[in-house]
C-alpha atoms as a PDB file:
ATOM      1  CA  UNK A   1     201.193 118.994  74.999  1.00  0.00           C
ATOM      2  CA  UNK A   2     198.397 117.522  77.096  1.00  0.00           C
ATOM      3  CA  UNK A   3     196.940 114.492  76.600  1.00  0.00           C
ATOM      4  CA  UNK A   4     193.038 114.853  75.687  1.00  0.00           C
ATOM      5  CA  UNK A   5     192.178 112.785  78.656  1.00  0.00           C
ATOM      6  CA  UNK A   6     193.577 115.701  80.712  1.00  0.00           C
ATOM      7  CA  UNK A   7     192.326 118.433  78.433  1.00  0.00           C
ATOM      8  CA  UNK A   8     188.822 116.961  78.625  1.00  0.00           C
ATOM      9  CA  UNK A   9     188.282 115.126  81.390  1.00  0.00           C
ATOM     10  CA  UNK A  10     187.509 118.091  83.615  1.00  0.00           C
ATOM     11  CA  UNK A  11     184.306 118.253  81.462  1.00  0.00           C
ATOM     12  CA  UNK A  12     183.087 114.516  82.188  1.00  0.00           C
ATOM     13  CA  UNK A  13     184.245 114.797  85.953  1.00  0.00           C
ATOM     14  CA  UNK A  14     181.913 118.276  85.791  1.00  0.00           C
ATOM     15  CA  UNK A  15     179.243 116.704  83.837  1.00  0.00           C
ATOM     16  CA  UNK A  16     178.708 113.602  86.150  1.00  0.00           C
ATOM     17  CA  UNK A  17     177.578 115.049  89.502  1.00  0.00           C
ATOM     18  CA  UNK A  18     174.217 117.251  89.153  1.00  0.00           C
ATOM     19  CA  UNK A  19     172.911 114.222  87.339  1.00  0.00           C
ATOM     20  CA  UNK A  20     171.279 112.453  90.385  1.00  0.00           C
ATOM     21  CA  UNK A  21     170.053 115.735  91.720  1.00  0.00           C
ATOM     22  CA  UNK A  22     168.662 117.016  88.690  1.00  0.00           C
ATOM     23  CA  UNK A  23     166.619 113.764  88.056  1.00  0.00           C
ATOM     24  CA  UNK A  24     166.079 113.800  92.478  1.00  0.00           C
ATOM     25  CA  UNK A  25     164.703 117.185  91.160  1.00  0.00           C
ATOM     26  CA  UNK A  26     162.688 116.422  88.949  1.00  0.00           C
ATOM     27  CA  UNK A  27     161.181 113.457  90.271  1.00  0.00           C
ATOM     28  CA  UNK A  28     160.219 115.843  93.137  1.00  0.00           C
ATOM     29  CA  UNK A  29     159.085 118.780  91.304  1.00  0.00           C
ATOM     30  CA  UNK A  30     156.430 116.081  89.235  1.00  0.00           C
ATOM     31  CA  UNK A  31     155.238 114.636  92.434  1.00  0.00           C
ATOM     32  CA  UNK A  32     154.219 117.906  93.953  1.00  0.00           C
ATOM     33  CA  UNK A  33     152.442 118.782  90.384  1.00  0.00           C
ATOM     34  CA  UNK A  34     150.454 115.874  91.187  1.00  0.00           C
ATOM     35  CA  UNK A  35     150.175 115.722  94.686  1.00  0.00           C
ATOM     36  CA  UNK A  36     148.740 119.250  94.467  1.00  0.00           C
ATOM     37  CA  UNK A  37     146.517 118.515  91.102  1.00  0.00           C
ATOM     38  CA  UNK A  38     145.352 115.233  92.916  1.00  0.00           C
ATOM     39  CA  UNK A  39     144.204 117.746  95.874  1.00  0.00           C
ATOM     40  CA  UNK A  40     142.501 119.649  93.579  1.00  0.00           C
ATOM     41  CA  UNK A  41     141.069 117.558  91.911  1.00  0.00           C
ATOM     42  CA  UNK A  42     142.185 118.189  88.527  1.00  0.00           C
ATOM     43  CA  UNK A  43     143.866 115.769  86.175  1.00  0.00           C
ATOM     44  CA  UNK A  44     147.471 115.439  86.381  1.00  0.00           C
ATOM     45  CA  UNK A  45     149.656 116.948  83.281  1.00  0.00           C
ATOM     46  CA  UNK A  46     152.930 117.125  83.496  1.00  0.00           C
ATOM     47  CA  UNK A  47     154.754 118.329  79.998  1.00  0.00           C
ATOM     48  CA  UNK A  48     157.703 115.939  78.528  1.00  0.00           C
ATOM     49  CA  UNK A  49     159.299 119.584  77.696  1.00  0.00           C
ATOM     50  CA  UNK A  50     158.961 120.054  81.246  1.00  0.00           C
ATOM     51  CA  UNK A  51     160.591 117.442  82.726  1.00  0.00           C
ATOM     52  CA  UNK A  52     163.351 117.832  79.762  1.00  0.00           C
ATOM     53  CA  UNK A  53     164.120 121.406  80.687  1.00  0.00           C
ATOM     54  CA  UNK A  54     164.896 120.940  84.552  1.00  0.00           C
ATOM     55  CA  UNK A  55     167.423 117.737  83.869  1.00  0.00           C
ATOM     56  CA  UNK A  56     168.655 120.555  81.272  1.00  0.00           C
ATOM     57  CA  UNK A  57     169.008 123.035  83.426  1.00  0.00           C
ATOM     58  CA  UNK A  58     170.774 121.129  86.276  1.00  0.00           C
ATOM     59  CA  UNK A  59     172.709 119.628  84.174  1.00  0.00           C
ATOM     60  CA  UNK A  60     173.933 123.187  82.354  1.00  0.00           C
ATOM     61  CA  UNK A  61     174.235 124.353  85.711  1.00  0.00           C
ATOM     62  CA  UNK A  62     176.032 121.662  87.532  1.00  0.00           C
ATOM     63  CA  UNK A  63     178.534 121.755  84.566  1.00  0.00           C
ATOM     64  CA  UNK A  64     179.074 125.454  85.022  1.00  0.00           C
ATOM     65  CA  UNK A  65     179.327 125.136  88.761  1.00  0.00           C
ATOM     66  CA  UNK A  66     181.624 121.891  88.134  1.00  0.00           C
ATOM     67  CA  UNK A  67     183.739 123.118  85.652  1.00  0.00           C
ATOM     68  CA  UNK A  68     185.904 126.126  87.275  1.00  0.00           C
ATOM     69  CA  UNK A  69     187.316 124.045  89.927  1.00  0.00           C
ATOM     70  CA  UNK A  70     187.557 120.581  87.563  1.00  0.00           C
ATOM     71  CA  UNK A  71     189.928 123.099  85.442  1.00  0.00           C
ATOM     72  CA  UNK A  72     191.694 124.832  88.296  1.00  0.00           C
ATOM     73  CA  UNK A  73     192.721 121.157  89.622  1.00  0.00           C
ATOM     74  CA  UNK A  74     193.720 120.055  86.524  1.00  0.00           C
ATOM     75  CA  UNK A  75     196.374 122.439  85.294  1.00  0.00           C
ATOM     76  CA  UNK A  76     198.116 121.569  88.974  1.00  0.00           C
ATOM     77  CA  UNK A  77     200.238 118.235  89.645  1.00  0.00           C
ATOM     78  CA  UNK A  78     198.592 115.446  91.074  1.00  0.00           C
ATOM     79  CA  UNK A  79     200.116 115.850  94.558  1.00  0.00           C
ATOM     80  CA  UNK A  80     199.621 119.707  94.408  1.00  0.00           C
ATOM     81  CA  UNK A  81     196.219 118.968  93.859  1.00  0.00           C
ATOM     82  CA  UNK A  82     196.193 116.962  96.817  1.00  0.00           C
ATOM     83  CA  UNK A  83     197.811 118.865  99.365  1.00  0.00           C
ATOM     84  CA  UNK A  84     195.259 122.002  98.073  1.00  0.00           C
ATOM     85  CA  UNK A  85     192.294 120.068  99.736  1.00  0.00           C
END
């Protein structure tokens, strides 16, 4: 039986990387709102559900993308896993 740091670890290992680009994202996605509201002259809104759903969805996404290979590495050996790359 595996140990749950190798049943679940895949997950965290998945989990970890589209963090920084989904908050890069973000960041990016709220500075054109303004940039181009500020051109416009308008006032600058940006929703809190907004910025909520696009760390969401990179993070759901990331995971997904993450997840397959996390999984496929982990049911090899160690040095299998190695040599694969």
């Amino acid at each position: 039986m595996r140990s749950p740091a190798r049943r679940f670890g895949p997950l965290g290992a998945a989990d970890d990387h589209p963090r920084p680009g989904g908050l890069g994202g973000v960041l990016l996605g709220a500075a054109v709102t303004a940039g181009y509201a500020a051109s416009r002259g308008w006032r600058i809104v940006i929703p809190a559900s907004a910025v909520a759903a696009g760390i969401g969805a990179a993070l759901l996404i990331g995971a997904v993308a993450g997840l397959y290979p996390a999984v496929r590495a982990a049911r090899l050996a160690p040095t299998e896993a190695l040599r694969t790359v």
